[in-house]
Protein backbone atom coordinates (compact mmCIF):
# COMPACT_ATOMS: atom_id res chain seq x y z
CA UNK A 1 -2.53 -15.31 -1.75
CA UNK A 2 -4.66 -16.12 -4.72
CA UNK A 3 -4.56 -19.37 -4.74
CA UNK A 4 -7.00 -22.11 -3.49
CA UNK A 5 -10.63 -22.64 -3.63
CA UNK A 6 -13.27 -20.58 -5.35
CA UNK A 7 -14.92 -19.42 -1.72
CA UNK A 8 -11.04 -18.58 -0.80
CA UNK A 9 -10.41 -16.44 -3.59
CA UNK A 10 -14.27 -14.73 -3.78
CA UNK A 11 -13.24 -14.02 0.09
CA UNK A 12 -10.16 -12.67 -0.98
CA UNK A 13 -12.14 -10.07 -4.41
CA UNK A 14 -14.29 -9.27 -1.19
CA UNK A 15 -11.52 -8.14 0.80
CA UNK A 16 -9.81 -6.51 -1.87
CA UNK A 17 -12.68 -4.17 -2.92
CA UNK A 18 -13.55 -3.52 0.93
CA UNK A 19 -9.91 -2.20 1.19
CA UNK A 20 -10.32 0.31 -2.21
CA UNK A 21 -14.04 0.92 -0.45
CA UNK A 22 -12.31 2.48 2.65
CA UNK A 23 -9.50 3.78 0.81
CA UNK A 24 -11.34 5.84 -1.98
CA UNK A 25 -14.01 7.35 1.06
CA UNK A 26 -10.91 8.26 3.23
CA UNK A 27 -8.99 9.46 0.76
CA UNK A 28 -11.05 11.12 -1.67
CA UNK A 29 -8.14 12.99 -4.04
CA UNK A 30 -6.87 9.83 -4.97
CA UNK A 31 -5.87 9.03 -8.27
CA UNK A 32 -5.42 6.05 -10.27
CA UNK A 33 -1.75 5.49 -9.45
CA UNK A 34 -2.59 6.10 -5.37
CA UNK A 35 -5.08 3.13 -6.01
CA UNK A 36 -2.48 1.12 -7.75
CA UNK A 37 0.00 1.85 -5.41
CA UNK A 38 -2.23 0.64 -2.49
CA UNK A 39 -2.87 -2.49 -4.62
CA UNK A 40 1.07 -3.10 -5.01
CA UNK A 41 1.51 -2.95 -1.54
CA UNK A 42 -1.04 -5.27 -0.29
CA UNK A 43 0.44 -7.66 -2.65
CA UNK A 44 3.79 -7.28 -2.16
CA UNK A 45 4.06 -5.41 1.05
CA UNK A 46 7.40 -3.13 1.44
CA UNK A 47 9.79 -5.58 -1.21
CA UNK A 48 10.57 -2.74 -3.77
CA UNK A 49 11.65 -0.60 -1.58
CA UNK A 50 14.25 -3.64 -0.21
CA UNK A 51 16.16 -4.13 -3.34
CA UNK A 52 19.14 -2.31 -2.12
CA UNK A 53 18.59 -2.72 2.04
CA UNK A 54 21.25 -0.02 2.29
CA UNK A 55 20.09 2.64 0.41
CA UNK A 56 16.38 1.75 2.01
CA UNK A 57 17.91 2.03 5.67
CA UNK A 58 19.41 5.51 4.69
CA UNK A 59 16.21 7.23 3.30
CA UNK A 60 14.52 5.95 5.99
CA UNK A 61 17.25 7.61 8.12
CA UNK A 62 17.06 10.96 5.54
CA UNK A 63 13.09 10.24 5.73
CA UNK A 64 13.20 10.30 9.87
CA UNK A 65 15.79 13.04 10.25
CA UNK A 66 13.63 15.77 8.34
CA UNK A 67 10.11 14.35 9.38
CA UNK A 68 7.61 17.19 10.64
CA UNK A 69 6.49 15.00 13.44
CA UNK A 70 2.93 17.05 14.09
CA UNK A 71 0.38 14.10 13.39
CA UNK A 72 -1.95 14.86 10.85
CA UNK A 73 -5.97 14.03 12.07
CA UNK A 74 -5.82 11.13 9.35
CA UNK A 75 -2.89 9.37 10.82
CA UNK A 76 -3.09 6.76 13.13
CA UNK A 77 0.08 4.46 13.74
CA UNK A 78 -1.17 1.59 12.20
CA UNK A 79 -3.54 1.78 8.75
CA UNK A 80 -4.70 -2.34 8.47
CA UNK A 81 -4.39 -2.99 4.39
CA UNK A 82 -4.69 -6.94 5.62
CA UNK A 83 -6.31 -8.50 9.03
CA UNK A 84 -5.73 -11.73 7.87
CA UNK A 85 -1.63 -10.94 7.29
CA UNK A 86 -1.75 -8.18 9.76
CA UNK A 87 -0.41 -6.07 7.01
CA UNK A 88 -0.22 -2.24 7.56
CA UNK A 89 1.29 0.81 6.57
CA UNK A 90 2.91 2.47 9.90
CA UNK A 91 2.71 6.53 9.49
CA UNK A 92 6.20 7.21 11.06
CA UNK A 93 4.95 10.54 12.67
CA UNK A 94 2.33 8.93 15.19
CA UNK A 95 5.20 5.77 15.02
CA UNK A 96 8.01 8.22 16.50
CA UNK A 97 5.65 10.29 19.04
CA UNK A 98 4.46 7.25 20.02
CA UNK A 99 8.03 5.84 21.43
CA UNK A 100 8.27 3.69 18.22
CA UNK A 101 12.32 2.50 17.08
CA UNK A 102 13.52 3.45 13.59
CA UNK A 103 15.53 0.72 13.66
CA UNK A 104 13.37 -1.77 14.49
CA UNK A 105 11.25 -0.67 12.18
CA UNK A 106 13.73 -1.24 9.25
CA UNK A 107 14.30 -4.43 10.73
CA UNK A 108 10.06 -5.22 10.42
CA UNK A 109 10.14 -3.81 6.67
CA UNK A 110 13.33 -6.64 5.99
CA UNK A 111 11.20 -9.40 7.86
CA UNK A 112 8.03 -8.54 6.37
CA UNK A 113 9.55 -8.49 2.76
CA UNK A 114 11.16 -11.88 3.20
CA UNK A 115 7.85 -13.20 4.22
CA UNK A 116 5.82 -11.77 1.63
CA UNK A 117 5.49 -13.70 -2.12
CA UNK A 118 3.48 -11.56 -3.87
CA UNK A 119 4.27 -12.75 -7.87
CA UNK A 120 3.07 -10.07 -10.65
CA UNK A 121 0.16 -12.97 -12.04
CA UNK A 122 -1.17 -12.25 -8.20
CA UNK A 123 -0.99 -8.50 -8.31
CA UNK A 124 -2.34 -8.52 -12.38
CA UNK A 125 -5.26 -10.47 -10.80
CA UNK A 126 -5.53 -8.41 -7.83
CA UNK A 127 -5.53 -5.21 -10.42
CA UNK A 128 -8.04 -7.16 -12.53
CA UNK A 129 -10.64 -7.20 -9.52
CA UNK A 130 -10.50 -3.57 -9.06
CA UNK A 131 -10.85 -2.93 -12.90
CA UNK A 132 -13.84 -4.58 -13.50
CA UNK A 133 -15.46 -3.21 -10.17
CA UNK A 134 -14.59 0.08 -10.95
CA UNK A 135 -16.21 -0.51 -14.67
CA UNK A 136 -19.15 -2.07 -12.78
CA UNK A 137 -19.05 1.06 -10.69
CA UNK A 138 -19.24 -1.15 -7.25
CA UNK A 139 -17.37 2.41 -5.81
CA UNK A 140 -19.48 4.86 -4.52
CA UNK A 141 -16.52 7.68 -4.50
CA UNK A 142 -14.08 7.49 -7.40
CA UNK A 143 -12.34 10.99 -7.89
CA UNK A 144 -10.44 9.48 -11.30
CA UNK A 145 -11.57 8.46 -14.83
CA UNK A 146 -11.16 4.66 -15.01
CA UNK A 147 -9.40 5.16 -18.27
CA UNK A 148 -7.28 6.57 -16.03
CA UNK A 149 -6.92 3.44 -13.72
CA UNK A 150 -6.44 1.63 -17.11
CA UNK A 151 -3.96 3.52 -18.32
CA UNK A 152 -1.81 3.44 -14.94
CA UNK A 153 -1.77 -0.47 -15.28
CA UNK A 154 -0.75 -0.36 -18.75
CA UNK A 155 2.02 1.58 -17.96
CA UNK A 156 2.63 -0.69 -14.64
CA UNK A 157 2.46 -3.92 -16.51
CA UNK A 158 4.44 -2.99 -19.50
CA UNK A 159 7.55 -2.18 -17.22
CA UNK A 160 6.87 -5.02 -15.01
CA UNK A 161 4.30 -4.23 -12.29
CA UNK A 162 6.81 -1.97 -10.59
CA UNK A 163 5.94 -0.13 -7.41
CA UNK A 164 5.32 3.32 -8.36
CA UNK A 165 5.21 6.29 -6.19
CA UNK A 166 2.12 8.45 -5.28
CA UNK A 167 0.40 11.22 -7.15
CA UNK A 168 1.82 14.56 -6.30
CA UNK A 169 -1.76 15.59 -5.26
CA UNK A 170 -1.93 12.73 -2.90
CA UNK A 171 1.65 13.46 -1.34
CA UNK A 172 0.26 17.43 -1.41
CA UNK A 173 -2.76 16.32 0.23
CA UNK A 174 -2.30 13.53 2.80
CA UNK A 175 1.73 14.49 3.27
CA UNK A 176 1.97 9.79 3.43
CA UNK A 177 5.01 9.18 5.57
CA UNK A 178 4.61 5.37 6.46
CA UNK A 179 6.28 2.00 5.66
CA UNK A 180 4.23 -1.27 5.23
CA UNK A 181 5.13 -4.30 7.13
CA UNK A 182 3.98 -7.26 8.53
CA UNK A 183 2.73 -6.26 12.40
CA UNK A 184 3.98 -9.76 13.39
CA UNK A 185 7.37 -8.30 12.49
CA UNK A 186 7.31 -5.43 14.62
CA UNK A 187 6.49 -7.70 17.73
């Protein structure tokens, strides 16, 4: 993803700020770790939560089984993080009332996460990006410090660039019930 030439990965910062653009503005509690979260998954799409396939397949079974499914005005089945990849989170409420297959949606998040390479040097550059535009202060809406965005990828690098989960504002806020996968997957 971040390789190639300099106009490839300029088109690729511009992409990457255009997603935290829409993000912050349509999510405006965010915090830093919502931000870093979104960043993680457009790098690495749905892999972390695929280390153990079986335990993923049963809390998305848990997740499904005790899912309010009243949509929420914010959710639309598919939220694009990538055109290019056809990357998107699918919100499992408008998914299910929609006619949508759990299990062929576990089936997408395995296919998408075999397809996906993100490598942490592409996610710290990714990260990178966003840190220096939010010290420019390219965003319009930031409801965080960016010490605080520093501070969340100090603690991501130094145990790895893990996937970590949303703030609990952000879960008492926006309620995110989704998975991210590859659309091509889902075909």
């Amino acid at each position: 993803m971040g390789e190639g030439n300099g106009a490839d990965r300029n088109r690729l910062e511009e992409k990457v700020i255009a997603l935290c653009e829409e993000h912050l503005e349509r999510y405006p509690d965010m915090e830093a770790v919502d931000l870093y979260t979104l960043l993680h998954q457009f790098v690495n799409g749905p892999k972390h939560l695929l280390a153990n396939r079986q335990a993923a397949k049963e809390r998305l079974a848990r997740e499904l089984a005790e899912l309010d499914l009243e949509v929420r005005e914010w959710e639309d089945v598919v939220e694009m993080l990538d055109e290019d990849r056809q990357l998107a989170r699918i919100y499992l409420r408008p998914y299910l009332r929609s006619g949508g297959d759990a299990t062929r949606l576990y089936h997408a998040m395995c296919e998408s996460a075999a397809q996906m390479n993100g490598a942490p040097a592409e996610l710290e550059w990714v990260l990178s990006i966003v840190s220096a535009a939010l010290k420019a202060e390219r965003f319009e809406e930031v409801g965080f410090e960016v010490s605080d965005f520093r501070a969340t990828l100090s603690q991501a690098k130094d145990a790895g660039f893990i996937a970590l989960s949303h703030s609990k504002t952000y879960r008492d806020e926006y309620q995110p019930v989704y998975r991210v996968v590859l659309l091509s997957t889902l075909a």
